[in-house]
N, C-alpha and C. Protein backbone atom coordinates (compact mmCIF):
# COMPACT_ATOMS: atom_id res chain seq x y z
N UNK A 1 -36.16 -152.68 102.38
CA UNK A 1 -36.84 -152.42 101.13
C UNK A 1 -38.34 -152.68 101.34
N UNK A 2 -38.88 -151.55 100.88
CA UNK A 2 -40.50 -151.78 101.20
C UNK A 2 -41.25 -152.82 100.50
N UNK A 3 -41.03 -153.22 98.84
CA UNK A 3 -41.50 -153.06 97.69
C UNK A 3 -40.37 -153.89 97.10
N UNK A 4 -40.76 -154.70 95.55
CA UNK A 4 -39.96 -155.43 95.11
C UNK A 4 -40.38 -155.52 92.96
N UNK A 5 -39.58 -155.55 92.47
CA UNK A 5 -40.26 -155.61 90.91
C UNK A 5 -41.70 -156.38 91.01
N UNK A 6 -42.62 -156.11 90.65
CA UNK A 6 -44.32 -156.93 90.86
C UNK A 6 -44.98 -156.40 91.36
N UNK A 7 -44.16 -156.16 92.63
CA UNK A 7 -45.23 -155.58 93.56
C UNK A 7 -46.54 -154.56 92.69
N UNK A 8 -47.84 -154.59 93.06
CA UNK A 8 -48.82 -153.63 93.04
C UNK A 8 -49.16 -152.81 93.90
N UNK A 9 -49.21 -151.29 93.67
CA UNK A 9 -49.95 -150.36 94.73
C UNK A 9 -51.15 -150.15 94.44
N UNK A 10 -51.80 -149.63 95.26
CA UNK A 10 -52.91 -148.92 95.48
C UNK A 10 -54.49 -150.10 94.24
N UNK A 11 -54.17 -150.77 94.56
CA UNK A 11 -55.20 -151.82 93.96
C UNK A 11 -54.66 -152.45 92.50
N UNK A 12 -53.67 -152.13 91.89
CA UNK A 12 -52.49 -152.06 90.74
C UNK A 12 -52.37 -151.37 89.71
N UNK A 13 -52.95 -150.25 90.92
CA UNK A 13 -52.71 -148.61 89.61
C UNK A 13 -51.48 -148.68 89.66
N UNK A 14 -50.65 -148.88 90.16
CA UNK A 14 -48.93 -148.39 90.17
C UNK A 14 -48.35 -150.29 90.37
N UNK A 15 -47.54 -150.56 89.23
CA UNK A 15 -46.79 -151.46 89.43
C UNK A 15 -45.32 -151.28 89.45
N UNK A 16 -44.63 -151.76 90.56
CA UNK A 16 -42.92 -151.49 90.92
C UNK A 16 -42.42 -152.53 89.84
N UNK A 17 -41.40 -151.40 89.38
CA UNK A 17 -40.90 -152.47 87.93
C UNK A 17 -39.27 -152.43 88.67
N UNK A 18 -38.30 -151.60 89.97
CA UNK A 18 -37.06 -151.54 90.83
C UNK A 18 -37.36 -150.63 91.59
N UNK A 19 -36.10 -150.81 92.24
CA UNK A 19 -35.60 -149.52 93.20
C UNK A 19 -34.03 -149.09 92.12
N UNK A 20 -34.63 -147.43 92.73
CA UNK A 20 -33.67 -146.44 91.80
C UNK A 20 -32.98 -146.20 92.50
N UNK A 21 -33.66 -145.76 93.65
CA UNK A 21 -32.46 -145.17 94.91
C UNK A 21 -32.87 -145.42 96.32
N UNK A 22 -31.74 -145.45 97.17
CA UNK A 22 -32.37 -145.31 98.52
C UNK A 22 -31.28 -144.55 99.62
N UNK A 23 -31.50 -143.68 99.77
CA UNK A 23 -30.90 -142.76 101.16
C UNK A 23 -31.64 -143.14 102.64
N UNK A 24 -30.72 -141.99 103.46
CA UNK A 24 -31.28 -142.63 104.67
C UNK A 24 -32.71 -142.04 105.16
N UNK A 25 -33.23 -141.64 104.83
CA UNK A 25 -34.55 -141.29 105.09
C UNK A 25 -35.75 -141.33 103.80
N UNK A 26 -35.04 -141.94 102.61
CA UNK A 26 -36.63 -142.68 101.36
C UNK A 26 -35.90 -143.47 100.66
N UNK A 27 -37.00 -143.93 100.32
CA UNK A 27 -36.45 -145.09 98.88
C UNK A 27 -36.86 -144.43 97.76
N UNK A 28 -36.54 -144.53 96.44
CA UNK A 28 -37.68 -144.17 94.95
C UNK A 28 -37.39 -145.45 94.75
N UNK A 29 -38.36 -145.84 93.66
CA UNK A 29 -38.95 -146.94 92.77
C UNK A 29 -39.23 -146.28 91.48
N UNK A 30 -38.67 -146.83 90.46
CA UNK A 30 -39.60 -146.86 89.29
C UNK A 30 -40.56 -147.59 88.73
N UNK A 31 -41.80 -146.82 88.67
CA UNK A 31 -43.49 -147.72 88.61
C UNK A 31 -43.61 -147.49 87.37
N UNK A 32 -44.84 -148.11 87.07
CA UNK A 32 -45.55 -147.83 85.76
C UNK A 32 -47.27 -147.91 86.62
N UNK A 33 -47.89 -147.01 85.56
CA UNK A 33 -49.01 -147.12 85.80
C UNK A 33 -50.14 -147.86 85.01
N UNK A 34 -51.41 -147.65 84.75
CA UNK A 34 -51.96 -148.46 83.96
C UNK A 34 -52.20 -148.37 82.93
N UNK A 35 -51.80 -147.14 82.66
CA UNK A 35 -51.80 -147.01 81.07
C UNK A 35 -49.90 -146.62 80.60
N UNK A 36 -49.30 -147.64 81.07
CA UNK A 36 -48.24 -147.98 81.44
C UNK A 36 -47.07 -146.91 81.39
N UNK A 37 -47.69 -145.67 81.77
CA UNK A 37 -46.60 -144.61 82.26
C UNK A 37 -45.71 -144.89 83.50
N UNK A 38 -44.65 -144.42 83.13
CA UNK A 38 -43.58 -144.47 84.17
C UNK A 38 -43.65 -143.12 84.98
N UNK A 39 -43.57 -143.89 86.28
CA UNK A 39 -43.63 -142.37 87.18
C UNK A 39 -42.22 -143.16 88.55
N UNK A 40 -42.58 -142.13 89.77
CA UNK A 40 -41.68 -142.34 90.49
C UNK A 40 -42.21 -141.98 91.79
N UNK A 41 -42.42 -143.82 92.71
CA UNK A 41 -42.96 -143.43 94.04
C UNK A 41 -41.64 -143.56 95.26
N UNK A 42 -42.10 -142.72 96.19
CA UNK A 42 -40.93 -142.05 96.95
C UNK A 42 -41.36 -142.06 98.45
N UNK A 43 -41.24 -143.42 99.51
CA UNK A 43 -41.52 -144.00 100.35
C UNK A 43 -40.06 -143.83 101.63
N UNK A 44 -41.00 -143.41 102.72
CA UNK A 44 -39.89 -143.89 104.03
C UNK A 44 -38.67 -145.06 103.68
N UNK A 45 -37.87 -144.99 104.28
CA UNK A 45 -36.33 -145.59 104.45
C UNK A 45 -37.18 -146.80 105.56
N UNK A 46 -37.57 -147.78 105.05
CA UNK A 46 -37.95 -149.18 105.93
C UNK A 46 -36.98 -149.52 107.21
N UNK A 47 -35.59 -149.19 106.99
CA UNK A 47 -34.69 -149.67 107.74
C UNK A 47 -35.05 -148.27 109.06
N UNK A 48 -35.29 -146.73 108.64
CA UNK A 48 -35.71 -146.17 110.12
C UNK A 48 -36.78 -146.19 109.86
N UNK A 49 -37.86 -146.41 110.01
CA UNK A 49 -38.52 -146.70 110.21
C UNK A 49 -39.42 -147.56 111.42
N UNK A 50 -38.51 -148.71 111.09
CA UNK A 50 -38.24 -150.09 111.92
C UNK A 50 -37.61 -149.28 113.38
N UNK A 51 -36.58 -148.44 113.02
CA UNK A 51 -35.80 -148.11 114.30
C UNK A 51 -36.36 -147.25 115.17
N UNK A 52 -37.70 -146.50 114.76
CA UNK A 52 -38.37 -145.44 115.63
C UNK A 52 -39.41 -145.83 116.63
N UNK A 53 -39.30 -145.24 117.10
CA UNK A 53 -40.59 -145.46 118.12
C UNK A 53 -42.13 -145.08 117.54
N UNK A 54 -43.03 -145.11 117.92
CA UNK A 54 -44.73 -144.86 117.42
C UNK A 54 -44.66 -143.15 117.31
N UNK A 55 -44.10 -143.00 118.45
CA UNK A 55 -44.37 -141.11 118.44
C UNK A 55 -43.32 -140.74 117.22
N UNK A 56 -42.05 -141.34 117.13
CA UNK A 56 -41.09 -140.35 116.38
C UNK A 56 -41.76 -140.90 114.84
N UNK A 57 -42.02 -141.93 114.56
CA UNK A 57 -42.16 -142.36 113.46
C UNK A 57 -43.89 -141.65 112.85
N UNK A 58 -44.43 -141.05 113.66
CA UNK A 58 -45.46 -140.52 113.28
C UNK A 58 -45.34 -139.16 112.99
N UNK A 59 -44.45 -138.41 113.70
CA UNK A 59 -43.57 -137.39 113.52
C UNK A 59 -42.84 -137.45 112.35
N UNK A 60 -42.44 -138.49 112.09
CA UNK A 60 -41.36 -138.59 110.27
C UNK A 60 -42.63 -138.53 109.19
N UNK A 61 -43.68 -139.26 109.41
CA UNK A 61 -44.48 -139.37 108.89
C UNK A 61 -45.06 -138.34 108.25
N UNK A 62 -45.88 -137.28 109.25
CA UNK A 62 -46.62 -136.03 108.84
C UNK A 62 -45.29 -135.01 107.95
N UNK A 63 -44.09 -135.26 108.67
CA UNK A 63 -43.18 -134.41 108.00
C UNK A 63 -43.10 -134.39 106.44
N UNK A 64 -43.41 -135.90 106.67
CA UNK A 64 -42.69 -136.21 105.17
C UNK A 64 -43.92 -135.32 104.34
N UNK A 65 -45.30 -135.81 105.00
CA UNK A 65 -46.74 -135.21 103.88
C UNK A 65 -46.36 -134.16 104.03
N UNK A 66 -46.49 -133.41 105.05
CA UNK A 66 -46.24 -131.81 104.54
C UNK A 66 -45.52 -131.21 104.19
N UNK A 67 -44.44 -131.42 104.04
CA UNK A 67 -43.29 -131.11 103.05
C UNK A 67 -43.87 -131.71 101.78
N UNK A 68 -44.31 -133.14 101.39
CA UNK A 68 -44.77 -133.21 100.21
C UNK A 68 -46.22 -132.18 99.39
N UNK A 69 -46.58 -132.17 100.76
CA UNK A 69 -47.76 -131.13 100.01
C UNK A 69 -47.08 -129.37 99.45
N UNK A 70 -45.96 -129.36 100.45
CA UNK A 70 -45.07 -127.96 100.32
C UNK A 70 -45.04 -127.98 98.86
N UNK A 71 -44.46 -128.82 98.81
CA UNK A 71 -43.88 -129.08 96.89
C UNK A 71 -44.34 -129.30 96.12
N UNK A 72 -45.36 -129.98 95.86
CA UNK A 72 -46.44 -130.20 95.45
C UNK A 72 -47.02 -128.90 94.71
N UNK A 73 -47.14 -127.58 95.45
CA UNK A 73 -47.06 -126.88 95.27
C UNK A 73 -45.96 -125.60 94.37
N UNK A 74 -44.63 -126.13 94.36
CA UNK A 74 -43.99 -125.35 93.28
C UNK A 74 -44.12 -125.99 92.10
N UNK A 75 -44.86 -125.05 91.29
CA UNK A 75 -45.17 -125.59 89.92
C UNK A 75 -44.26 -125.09 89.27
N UNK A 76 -42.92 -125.80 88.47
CA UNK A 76 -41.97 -125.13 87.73
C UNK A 76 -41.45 -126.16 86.69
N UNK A 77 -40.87 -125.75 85.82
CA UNK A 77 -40.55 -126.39 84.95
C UNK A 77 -39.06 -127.58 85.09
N UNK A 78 -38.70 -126.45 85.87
CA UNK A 78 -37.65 -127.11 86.38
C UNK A 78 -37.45 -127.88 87.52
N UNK A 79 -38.83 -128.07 88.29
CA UNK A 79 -38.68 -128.91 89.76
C UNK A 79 -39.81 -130.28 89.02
N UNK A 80 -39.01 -131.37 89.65
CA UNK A 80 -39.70 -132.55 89.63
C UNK A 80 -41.22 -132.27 90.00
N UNK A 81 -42.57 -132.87 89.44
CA UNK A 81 -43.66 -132.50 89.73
C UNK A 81 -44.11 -133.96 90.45
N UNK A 82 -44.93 -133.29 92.06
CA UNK A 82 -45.35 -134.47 92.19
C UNK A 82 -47.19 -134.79 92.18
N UNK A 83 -47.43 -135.64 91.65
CA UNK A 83 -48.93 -135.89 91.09
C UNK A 83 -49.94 -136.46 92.40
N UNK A 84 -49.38 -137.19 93.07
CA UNK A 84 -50.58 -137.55 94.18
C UNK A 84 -49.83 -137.97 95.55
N UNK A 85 -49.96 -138.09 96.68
CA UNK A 85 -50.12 -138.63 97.75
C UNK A 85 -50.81 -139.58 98.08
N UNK A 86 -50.14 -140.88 98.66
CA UNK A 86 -51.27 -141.87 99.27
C UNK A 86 -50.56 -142.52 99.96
N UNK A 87 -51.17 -143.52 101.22
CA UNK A 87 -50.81 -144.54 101.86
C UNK A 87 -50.81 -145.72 101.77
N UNK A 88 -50.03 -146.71 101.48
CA UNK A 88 -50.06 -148.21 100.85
C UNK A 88 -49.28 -148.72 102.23
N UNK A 89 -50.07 -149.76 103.00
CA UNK A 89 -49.67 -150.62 104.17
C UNK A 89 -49.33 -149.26 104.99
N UNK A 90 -48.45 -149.60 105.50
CA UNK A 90 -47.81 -148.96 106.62
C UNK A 90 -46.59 -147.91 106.48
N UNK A 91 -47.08 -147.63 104.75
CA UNK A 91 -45.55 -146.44 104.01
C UNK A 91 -46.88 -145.45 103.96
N UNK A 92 -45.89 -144.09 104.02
CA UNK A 92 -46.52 -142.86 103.51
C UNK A 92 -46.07 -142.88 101.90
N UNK A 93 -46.67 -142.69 100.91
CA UNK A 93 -46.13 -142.61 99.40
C UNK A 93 -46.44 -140.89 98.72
N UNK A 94 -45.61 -140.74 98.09
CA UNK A 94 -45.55 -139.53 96.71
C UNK A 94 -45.58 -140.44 95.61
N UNK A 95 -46.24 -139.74 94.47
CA UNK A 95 -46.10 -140.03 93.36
C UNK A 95 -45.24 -138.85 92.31
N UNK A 96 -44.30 -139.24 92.00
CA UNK A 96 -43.34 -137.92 90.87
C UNK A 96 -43.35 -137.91 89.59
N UNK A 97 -43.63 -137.77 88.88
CA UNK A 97 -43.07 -137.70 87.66
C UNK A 97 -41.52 -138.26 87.38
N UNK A 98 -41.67 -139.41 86.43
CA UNK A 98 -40.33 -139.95 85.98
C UNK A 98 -39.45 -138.69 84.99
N UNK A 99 -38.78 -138.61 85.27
CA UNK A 99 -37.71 -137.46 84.29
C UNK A 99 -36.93 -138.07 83.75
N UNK A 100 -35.90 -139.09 83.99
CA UNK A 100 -34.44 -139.83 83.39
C UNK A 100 -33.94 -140.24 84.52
N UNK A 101 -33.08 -140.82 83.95
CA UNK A 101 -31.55 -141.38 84.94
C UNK A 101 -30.80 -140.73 84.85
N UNK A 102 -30.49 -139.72 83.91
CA UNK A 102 -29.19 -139.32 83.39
C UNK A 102 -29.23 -138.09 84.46
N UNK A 103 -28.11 -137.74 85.31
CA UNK A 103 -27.84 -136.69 86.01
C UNK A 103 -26.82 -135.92 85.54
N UNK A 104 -26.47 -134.91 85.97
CA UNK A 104 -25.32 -133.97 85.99
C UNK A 104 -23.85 -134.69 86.00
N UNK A 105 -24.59 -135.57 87.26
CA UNK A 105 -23.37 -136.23 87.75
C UNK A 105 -22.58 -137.19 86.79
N UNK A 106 -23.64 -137.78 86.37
CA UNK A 106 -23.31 -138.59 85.01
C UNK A 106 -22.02 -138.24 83.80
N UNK A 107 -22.66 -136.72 83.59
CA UNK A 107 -21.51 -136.25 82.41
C UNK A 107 -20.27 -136.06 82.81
N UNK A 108 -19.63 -136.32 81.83
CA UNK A 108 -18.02 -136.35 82.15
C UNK A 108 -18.15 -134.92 81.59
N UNK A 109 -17.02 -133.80 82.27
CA UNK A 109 -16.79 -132.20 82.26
C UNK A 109 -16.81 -132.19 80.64
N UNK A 110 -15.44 -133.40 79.87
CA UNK A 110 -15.42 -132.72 78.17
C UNK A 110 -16.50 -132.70 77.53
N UNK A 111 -17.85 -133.58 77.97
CA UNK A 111 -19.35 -133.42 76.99
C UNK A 111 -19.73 -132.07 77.34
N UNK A 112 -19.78 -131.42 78.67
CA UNK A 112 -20.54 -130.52 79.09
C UNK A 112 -20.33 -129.12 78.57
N UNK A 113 -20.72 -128.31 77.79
CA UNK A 113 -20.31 -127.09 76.99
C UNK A 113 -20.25 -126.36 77.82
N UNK A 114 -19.86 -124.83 77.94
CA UNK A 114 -19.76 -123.64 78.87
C UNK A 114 -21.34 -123.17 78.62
N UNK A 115 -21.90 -123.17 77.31
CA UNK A 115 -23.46 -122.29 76.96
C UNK A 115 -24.52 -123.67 77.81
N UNK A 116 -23.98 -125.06 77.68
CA UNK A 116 -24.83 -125.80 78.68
C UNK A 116 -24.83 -125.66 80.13
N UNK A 117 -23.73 -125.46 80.77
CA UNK A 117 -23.77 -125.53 82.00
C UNK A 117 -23.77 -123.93 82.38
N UNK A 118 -24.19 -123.42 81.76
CA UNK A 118 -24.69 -121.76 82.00
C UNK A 118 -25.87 -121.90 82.38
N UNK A 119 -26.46 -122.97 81.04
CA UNK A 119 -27.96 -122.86 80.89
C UNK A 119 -28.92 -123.64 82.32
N UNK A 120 -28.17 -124.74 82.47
CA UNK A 120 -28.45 -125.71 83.19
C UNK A 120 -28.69 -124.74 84.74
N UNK A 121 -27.72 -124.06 85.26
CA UNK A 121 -26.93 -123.11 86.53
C UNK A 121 -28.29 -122.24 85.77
N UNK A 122 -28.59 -121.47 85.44
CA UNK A 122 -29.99 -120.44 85.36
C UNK A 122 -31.07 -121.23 85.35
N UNK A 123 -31.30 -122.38 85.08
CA UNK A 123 -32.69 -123.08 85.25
C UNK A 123 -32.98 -123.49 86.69
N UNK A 124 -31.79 -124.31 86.83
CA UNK A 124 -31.75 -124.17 88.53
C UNK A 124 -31.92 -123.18 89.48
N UNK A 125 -31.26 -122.32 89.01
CA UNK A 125 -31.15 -120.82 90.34
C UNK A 125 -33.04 -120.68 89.95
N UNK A 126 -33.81 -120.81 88.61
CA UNK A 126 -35.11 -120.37 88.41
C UNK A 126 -35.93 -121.47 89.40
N UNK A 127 -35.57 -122.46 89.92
CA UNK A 127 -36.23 -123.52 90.54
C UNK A 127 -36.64 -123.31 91.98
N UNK A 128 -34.76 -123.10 92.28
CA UNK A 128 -34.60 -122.25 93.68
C UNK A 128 -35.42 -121.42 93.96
N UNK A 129 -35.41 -120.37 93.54
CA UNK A 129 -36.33 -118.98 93.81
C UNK A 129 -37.64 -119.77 93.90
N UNK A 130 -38.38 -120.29 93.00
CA UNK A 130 -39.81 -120.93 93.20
C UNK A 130 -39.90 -121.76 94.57
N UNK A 131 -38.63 -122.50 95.12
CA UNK A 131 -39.02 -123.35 96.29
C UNK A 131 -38.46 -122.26 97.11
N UNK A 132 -37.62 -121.34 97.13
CA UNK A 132 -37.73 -120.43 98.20
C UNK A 132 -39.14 -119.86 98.56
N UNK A 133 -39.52 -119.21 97.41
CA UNK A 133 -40.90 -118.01 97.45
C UNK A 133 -42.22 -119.29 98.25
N UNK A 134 -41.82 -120.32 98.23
CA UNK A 134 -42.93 -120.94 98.89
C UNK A 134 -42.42 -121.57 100.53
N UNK A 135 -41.32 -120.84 100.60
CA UNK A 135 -40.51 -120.99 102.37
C UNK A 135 -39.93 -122.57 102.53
N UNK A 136 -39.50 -122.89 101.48
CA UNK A 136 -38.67 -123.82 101.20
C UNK A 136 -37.05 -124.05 101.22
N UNK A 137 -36.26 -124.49 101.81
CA UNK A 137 -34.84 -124.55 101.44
C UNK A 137 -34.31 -125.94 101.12
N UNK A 138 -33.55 -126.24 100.28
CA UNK A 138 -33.71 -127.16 99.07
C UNK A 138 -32.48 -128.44 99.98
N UNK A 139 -31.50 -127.63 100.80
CA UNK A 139 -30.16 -128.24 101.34
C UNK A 139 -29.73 -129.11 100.53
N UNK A 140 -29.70 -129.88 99.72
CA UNK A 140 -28.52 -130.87 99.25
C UNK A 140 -28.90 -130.93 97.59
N UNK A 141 -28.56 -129.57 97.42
CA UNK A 141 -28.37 -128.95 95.31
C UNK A 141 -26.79 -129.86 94.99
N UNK A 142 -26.85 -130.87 94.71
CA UNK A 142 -25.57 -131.15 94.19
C UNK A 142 -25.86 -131.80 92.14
N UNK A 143 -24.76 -132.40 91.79
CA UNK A 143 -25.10 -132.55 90.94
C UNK A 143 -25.79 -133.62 90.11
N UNK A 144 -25.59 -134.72 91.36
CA UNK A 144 -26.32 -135.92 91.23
C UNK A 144 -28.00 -135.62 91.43
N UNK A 145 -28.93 -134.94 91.92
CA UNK A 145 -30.05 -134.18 92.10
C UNK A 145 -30.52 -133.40 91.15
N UNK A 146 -29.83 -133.30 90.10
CA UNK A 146 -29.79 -132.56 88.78
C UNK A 146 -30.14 -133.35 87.93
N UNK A 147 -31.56 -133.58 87.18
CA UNK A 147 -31.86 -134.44 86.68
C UNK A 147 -31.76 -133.87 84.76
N UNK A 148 -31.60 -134.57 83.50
CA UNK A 148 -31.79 -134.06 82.38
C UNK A 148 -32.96 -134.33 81.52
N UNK A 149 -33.86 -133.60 81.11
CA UNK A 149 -34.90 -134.10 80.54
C UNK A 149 -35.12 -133.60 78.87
N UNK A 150 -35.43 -134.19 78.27
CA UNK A 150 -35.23 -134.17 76.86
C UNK A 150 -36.61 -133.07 76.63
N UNK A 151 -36.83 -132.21 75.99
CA UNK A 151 -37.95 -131.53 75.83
C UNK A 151 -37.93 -130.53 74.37
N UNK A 152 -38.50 -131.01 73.84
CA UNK A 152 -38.32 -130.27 71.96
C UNK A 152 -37.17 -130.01 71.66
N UNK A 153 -36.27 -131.12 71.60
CA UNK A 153 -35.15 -131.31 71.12
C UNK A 153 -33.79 -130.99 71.84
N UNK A 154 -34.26 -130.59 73.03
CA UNK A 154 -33.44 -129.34 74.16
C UNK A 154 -33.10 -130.79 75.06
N UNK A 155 -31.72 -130.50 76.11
CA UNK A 155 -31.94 -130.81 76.96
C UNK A 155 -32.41 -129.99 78.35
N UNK A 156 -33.15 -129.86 79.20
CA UNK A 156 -32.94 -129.00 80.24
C UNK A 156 -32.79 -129.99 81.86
N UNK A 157 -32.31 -128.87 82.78
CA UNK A 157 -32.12 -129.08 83.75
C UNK A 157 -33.43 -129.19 84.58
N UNK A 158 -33.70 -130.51 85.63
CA UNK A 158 -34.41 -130.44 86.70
C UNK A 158 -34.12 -131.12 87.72
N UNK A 159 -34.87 -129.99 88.82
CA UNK A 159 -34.21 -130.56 90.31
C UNK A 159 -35.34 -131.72 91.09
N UNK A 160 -34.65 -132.02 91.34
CA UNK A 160 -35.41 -133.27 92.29
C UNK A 160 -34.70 -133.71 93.72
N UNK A 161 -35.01 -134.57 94.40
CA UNK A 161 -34.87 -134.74 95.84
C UNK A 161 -34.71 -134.46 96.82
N UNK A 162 -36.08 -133.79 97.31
CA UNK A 162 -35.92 -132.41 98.08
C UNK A 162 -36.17 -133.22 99.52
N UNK A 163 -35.70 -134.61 99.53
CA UNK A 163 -35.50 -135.13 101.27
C UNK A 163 -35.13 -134.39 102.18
N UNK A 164 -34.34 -133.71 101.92
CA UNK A 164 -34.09 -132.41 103.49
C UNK A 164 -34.33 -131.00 103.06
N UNK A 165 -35.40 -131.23 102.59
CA UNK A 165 -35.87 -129.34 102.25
C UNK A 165 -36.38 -128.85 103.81
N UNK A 166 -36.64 -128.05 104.09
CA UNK A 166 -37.24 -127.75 105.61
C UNK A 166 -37.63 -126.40 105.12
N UNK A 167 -38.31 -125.61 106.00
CA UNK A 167 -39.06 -124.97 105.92
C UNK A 167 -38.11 -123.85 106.43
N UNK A 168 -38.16 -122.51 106.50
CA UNK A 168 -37.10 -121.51 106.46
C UNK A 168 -37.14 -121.39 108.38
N UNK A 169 -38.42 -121.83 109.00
CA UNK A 169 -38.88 -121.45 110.19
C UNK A 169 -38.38 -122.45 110.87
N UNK A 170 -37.26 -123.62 110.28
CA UNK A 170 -36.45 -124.44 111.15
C UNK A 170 -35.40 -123.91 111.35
N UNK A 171 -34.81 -123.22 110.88
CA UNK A 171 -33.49 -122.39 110.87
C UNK A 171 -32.79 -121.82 112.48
């Protein structure tokens, strides 16, 4: 774990209030900032990290920025937006936009209507196409990655955790 509730980034524009998640290649945190918005910073997996060598870990490194700058770039309604890049100690960081907790995965099938999960399945496929058209492939669309966000009374679908997106030219 990089980071702990207290912790301050970047001089204490961003304060870590947990950890949300951690896979094998990032952690998220939920921060607040100073005008105490909640956002979501999204840091190397400490544990490889530790396990790489100088060359490979500098190699994970740039990957991670340029893929973050990749995305950065799909501006959609439906993809998590991310707001800045920076380096704190010895982590590469994203900054995301907080959306919810509540996933796909979350709902049990009897809440989920047929006109919702129509709706949800077309917002997504609209996400896709945007991280394709920018030579993106998304690899792990499941339903836990399916985030719900409340928006004029609506719920809609957004995608987030594009840890193994790659570029179409890895293929």
């Amino acid at each position: 774990m990089a980071w702990v509730a207290g912790d301050q980034l970047q001089g204490g524009k961003y304060t870590i209030e947990r950890e949300l998640g951690k896979g094998r290649f990032g952690i998220t945190y939920l921060v607040k900032n100073r005008n105490s918005d909640r956002l979501v910073i999204k840091t190397l997996n400490d544990d490889l990290l530790q396990s790489l060598s100088q060359d490979e870990r500098a190699r994970l490194e740039n990957m991670f920025y340029d893929e973050a700058l990749k995305l950065r770039g799909c501006k959609h309604n439906h993809i998590v937006q991310i707001t800045e890049l920076f380096r704190e100690g010895e982590y590469p960081c994203l900054v995301m936009e907080y959306v919810s907790e509540d996933s796909l995965a979350n709902l049990r099938p009897s809440i989920l209507s047929e006109p919702d999960a129509l709706r949800y399945i077309q917002q997504i496929g609209e996400a896709l196409i945007e991280v394709h058209n920018k030579g993106l492939i998304h690899r792990d669309v499941h339903p836990g990655n399916i985030l719900l966000r409340k928006r004029d009374g609506n719920l809609e679908a957004v995608l987030i955790d594009f840890g193994l997106a790659l570029n179409f030219d890895h293929i």
